[in-house]
C-alpha atoms as a PDB file:
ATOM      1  CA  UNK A   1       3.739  26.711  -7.725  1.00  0.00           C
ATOM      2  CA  UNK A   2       7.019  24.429  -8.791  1.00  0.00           C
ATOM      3  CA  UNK A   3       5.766  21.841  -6.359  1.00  0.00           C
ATOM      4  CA  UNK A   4       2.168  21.745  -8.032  1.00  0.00           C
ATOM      5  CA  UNK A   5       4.081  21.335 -11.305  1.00  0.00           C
ATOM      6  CA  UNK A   6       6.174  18.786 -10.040  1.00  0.00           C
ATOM      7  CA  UNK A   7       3.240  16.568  -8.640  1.00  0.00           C
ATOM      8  CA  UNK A   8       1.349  16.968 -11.545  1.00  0.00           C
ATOM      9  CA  UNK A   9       4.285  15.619 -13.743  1.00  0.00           C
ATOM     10  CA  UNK A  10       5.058  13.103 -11.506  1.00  0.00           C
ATOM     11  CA  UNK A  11       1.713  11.703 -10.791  1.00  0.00           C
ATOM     12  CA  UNK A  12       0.562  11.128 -14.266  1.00  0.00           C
ATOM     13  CA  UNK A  13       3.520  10.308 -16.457  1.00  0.00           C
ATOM     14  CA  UNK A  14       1.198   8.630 -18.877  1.00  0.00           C
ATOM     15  CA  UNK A  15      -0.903  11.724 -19.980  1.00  0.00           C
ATOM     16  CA  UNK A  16       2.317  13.544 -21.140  1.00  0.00           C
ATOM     17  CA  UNK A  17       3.216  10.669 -23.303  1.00  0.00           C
ATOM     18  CA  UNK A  18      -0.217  10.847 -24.672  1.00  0.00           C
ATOM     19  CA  UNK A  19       0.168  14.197 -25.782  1.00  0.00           C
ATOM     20  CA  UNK A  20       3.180  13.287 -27.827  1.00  0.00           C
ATOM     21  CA  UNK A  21       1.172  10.289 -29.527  1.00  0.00           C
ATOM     22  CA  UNK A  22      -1.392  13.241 -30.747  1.00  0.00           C
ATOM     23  CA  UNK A  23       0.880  15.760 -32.298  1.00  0.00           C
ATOM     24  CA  UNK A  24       2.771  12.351 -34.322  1.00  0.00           C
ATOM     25  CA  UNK A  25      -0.530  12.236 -36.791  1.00  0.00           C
ATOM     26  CA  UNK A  26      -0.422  16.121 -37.363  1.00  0.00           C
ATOM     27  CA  UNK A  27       3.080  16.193 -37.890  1.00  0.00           C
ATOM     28  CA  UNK A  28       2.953  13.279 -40.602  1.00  0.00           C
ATOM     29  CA  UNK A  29       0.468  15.282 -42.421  1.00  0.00           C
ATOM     30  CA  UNK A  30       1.976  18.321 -42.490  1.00  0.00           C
ATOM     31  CA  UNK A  31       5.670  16.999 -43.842  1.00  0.00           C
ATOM     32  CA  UNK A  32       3.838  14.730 -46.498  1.00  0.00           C
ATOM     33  CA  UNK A  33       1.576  17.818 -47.390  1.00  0.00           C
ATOM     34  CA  UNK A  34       4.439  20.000 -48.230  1.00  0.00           C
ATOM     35  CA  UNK A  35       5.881  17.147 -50.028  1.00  0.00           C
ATOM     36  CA  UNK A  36       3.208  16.821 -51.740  1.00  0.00           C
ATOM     37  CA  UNK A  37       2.691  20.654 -52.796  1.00  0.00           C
ATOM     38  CA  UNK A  38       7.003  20.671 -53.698  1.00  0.00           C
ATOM     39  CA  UNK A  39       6.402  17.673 -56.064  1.00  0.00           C
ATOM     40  CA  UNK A  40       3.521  18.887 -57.635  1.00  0.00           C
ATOM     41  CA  UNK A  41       5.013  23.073 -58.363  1.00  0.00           C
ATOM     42  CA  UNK A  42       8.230  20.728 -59.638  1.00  0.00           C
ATOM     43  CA  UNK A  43       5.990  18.784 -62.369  1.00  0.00           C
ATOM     44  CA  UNK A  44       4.155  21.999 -63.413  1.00  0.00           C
ATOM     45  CA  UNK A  45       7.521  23.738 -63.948  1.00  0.00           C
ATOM     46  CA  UNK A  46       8.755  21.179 -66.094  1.00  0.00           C
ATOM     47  CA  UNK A  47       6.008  20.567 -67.957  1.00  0.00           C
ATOM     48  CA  UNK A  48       4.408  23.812 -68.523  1.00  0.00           C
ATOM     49  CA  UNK A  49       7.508  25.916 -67.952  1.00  0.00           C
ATOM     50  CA  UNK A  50       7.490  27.794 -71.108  1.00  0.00           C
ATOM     51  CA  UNK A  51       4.109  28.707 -70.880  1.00  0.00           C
ATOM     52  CA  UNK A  52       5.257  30.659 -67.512  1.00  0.00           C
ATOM     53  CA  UNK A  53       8.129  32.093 -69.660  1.00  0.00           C
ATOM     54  CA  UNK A  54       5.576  33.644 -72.487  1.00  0.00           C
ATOM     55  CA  UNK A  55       4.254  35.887 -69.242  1.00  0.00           C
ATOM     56  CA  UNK A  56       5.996  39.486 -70.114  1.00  0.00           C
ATOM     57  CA  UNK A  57       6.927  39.848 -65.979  1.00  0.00           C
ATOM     58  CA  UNK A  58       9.260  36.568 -66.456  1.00  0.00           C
ATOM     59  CA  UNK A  59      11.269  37.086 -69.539  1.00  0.00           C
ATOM     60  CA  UNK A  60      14.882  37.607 -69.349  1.00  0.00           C
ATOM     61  CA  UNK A  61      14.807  39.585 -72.562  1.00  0.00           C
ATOM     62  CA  UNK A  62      12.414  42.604 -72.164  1.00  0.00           C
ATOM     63  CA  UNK A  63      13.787  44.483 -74.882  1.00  0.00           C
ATOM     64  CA  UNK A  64      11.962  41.862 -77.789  1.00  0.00           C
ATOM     65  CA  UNK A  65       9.502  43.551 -80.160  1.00  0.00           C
ATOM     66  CA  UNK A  66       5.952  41.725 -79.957  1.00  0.00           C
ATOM     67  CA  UNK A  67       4.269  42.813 -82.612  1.00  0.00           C
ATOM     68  CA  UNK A  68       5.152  43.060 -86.887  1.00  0.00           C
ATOM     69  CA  UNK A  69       6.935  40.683 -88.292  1.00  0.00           C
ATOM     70  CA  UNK A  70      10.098  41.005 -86.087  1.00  0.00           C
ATOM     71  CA  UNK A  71       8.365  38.947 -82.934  1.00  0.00           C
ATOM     72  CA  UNK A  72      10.367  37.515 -80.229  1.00  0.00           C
ATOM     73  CA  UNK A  73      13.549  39.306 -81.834  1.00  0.00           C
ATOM     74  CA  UNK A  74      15.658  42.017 -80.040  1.00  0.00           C
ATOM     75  CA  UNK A  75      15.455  45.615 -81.456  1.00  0.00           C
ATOM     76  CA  UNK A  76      18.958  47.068 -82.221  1.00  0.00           C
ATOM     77  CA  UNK A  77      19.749  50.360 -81.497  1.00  0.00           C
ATOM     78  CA  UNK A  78      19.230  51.824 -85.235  1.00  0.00           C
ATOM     79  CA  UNK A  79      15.760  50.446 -84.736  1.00  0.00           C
ATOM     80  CA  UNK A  80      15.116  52.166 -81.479  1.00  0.00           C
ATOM     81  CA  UNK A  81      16.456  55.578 -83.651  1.00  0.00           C
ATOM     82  CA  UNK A  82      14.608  54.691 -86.408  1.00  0.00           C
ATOM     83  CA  UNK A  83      11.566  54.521 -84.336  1.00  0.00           C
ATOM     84  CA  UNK A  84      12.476  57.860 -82.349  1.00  0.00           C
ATOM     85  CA  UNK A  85      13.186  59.795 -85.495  1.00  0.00           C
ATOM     86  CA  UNK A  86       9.402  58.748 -86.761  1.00  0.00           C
ATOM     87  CA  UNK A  87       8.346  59.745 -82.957  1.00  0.00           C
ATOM     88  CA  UNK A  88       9.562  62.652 -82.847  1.00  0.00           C
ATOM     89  CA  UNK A  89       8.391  63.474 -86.434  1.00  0.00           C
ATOM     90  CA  UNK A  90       5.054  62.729 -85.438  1.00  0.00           C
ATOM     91  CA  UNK A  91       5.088  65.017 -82.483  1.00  0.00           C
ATOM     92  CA  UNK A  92       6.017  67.734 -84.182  1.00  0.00           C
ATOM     93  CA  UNK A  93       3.475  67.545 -87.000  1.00  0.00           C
ATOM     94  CA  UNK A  94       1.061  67.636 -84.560  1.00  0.00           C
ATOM     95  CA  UNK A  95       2.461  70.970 -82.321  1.00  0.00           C
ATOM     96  CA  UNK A  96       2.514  72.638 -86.204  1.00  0.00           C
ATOM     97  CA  UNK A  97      -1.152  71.579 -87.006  1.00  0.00           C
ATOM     98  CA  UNK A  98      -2.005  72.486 -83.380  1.00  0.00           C
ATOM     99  CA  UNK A  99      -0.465  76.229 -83.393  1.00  0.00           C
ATOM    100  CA  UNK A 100      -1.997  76.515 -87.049  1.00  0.00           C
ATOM    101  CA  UNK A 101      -5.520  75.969 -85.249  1.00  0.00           C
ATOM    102  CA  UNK A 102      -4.655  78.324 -82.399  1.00  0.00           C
ATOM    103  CA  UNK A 103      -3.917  81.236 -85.434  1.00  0.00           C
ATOM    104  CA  UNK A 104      -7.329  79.840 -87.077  1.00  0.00           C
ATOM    105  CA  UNK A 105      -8.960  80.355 -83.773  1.00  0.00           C
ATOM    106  CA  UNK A 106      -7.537  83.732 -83.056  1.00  0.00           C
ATOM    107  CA  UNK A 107      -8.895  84.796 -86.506  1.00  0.00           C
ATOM    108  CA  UNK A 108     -12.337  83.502 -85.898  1.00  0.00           C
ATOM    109  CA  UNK A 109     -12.571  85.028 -82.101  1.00  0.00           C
ATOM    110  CA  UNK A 110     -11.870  88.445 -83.876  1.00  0.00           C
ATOM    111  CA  UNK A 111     -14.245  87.861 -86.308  1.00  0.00           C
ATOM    112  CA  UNK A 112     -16.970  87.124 -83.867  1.00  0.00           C
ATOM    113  CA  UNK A 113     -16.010  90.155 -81.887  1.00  0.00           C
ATOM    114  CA  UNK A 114     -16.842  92.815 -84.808  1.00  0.00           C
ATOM    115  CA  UNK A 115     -19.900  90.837 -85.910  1.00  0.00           C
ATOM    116  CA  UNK A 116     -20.802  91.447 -82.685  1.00  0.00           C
ATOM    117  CA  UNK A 117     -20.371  94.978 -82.708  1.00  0.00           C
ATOM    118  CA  UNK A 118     -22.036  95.337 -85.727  1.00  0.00           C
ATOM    119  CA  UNK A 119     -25.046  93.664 -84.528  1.00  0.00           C
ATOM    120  CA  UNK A 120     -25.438  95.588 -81.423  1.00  0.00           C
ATOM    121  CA  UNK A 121     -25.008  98.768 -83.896  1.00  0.00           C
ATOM    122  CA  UNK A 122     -27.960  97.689 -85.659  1.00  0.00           C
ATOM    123  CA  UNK A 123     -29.961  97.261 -82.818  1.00  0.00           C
ATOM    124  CA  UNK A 124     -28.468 100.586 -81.177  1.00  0.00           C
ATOM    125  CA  UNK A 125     -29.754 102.012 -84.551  1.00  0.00           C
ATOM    126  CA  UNK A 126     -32.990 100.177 -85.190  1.00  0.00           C
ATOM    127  CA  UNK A 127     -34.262 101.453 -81.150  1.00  0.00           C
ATOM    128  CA  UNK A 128     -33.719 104.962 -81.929  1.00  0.00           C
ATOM    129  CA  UNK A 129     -35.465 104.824 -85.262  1.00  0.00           C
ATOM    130  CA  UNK A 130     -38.128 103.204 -83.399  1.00  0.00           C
ATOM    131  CA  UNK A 131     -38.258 105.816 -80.880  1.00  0.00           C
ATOM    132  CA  UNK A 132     -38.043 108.350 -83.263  1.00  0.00           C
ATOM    133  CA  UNK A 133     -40.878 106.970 -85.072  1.00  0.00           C
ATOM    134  CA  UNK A 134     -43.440 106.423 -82.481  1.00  0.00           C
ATOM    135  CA  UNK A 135     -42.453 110.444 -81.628  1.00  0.00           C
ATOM    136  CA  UNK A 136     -43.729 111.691 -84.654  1.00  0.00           C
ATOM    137  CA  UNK A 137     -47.228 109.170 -84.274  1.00  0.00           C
ATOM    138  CA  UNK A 138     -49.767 112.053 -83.095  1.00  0.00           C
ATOM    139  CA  UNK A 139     -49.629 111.104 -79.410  1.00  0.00           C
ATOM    140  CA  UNK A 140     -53.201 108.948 -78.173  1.00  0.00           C
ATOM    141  CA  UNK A 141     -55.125 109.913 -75.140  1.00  0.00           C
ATOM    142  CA  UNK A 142     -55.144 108.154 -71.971  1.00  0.00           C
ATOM    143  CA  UNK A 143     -57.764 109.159 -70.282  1.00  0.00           C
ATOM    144  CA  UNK A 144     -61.583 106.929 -72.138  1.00  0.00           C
ATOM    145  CA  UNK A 145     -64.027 109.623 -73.361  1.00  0.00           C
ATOM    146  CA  UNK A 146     -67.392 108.780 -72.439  1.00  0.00           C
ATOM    147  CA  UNK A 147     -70.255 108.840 -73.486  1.00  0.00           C
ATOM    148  CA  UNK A 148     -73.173 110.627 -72.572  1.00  0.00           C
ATOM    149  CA  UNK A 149     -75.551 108.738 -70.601  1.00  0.00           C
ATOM    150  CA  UNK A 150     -78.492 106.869 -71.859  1.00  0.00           C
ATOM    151  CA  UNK A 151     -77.400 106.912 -75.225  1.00  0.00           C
ATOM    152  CA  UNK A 152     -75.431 103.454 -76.550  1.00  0.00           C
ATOM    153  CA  UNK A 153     -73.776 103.010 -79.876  1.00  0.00           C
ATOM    154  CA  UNK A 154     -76.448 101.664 -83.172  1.00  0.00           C
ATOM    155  CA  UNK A 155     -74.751  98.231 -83.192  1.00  0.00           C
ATOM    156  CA  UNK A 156     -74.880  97.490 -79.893  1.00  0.00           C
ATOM    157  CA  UNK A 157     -77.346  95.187 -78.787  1.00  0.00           C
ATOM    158  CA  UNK A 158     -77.793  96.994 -75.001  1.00  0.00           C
ATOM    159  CA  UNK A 159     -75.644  96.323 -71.530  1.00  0.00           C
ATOM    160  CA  UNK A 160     -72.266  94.454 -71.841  1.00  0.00           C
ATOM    161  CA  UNK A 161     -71.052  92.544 -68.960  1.00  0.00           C
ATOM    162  CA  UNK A 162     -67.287  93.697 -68.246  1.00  0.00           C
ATOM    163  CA  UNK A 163     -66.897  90.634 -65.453  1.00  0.00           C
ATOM    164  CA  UNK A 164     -67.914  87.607 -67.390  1.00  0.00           C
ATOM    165  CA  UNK A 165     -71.137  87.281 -65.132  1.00  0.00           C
ATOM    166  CA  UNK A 166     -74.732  87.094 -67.180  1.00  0.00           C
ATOM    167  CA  UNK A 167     -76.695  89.914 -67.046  1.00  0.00           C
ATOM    168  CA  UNK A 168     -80.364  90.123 -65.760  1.00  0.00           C
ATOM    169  CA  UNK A 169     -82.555  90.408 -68.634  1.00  0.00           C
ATOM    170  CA  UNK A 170     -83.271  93.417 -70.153  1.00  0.00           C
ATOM    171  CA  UNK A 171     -86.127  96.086 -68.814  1.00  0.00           C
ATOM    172  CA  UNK A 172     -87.850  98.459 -71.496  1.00  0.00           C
ATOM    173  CA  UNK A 173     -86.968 101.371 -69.136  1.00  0.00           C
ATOM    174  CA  UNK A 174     -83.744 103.019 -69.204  1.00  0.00           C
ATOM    175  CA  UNK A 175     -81.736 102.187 -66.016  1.00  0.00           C
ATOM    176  CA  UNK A 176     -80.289 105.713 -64.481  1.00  0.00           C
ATOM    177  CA  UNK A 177     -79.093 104.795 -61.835  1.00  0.00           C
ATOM    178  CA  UNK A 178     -75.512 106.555 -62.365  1.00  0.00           C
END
């Protein structure tokens, strides 16, 4: 294998030379594109360096209030108490108004509760008055009386059809069939 290498090395000096020539061009570009990119991040940070500094991540300060009418100034440490005090103010408010609600709610859930009691009372009450009441109703009979055959009420105009079907028309005799 060395002495294939060797004779191909040896054989054609010129094609190794000519691979040398082709990387030249690439390398050219490369160095004068970096360059390039270096001079060109160096003008933007001159020129529009302080717009980079108004981002919050590249302050050196981050202790500056940005809003009111202190902006861009540090806050001192009577400030930051000030502003703790009111905090902690605040919070507490808020747990008294919230166990104030939770009494409120307490009173209302117990309120519901006998209302509730009360109403099923009433209704306990008004289904045995009910029952009570249809007890003393003289009681109905289940069983149809019926009538003896042949004869049909004075209003009634002859044979009703119980299944929605029309009837034949009417004979003069008496069907007795039953």
């Amino acid at each position: 294998m060395t002495e294939a290498l060797f004779q191909q090395i040896h054989r054609d000096p010129q094609a190794i030379l000519r691979r040398r020539k082709r990387r030249l061009p690439r390398v050219l570009i490369i160095v004068t594109s970096l360059a390039g990119g270096t001079a060109a991040a160096v003008f933007f940070w001159l020129h529009f360096g302080s717009l980079v500094q108004a981002i919050p991540f590249f302050r050196e300060n981050s202790a500056t209030v940005t809003n009111g009418d202190n902006v861009g100034q540090a806050v001192t440490r009577e400030d930051f108490v000030k502003f703790q005090q009111r905090t902690t103010g605040f919070l507490q408010s808020v747990a008294q108004d919230t166990a104030a609600q939770k009494i409120e709610l307490n009173i209302l859930s117990d309120q519901v509760a006998r209302l509730a009691t009360k109403i099923d009372e009433v209704q306990r009450a008004a289904a045995a008055s009910m029952l009570l009441s249809t007890a003393a109703q003289p009681t109905i009979s289940l069983r149809p009386t019926v009538a003896s055959p042949g004869k049909t009420p004075a209003n009634s105009s002859g044979r009703i059809s119980i299944g929605g079907a029309p009837l034949p028309p009417a004979s003069s005799e008496p069907d007795r069939r039953r």
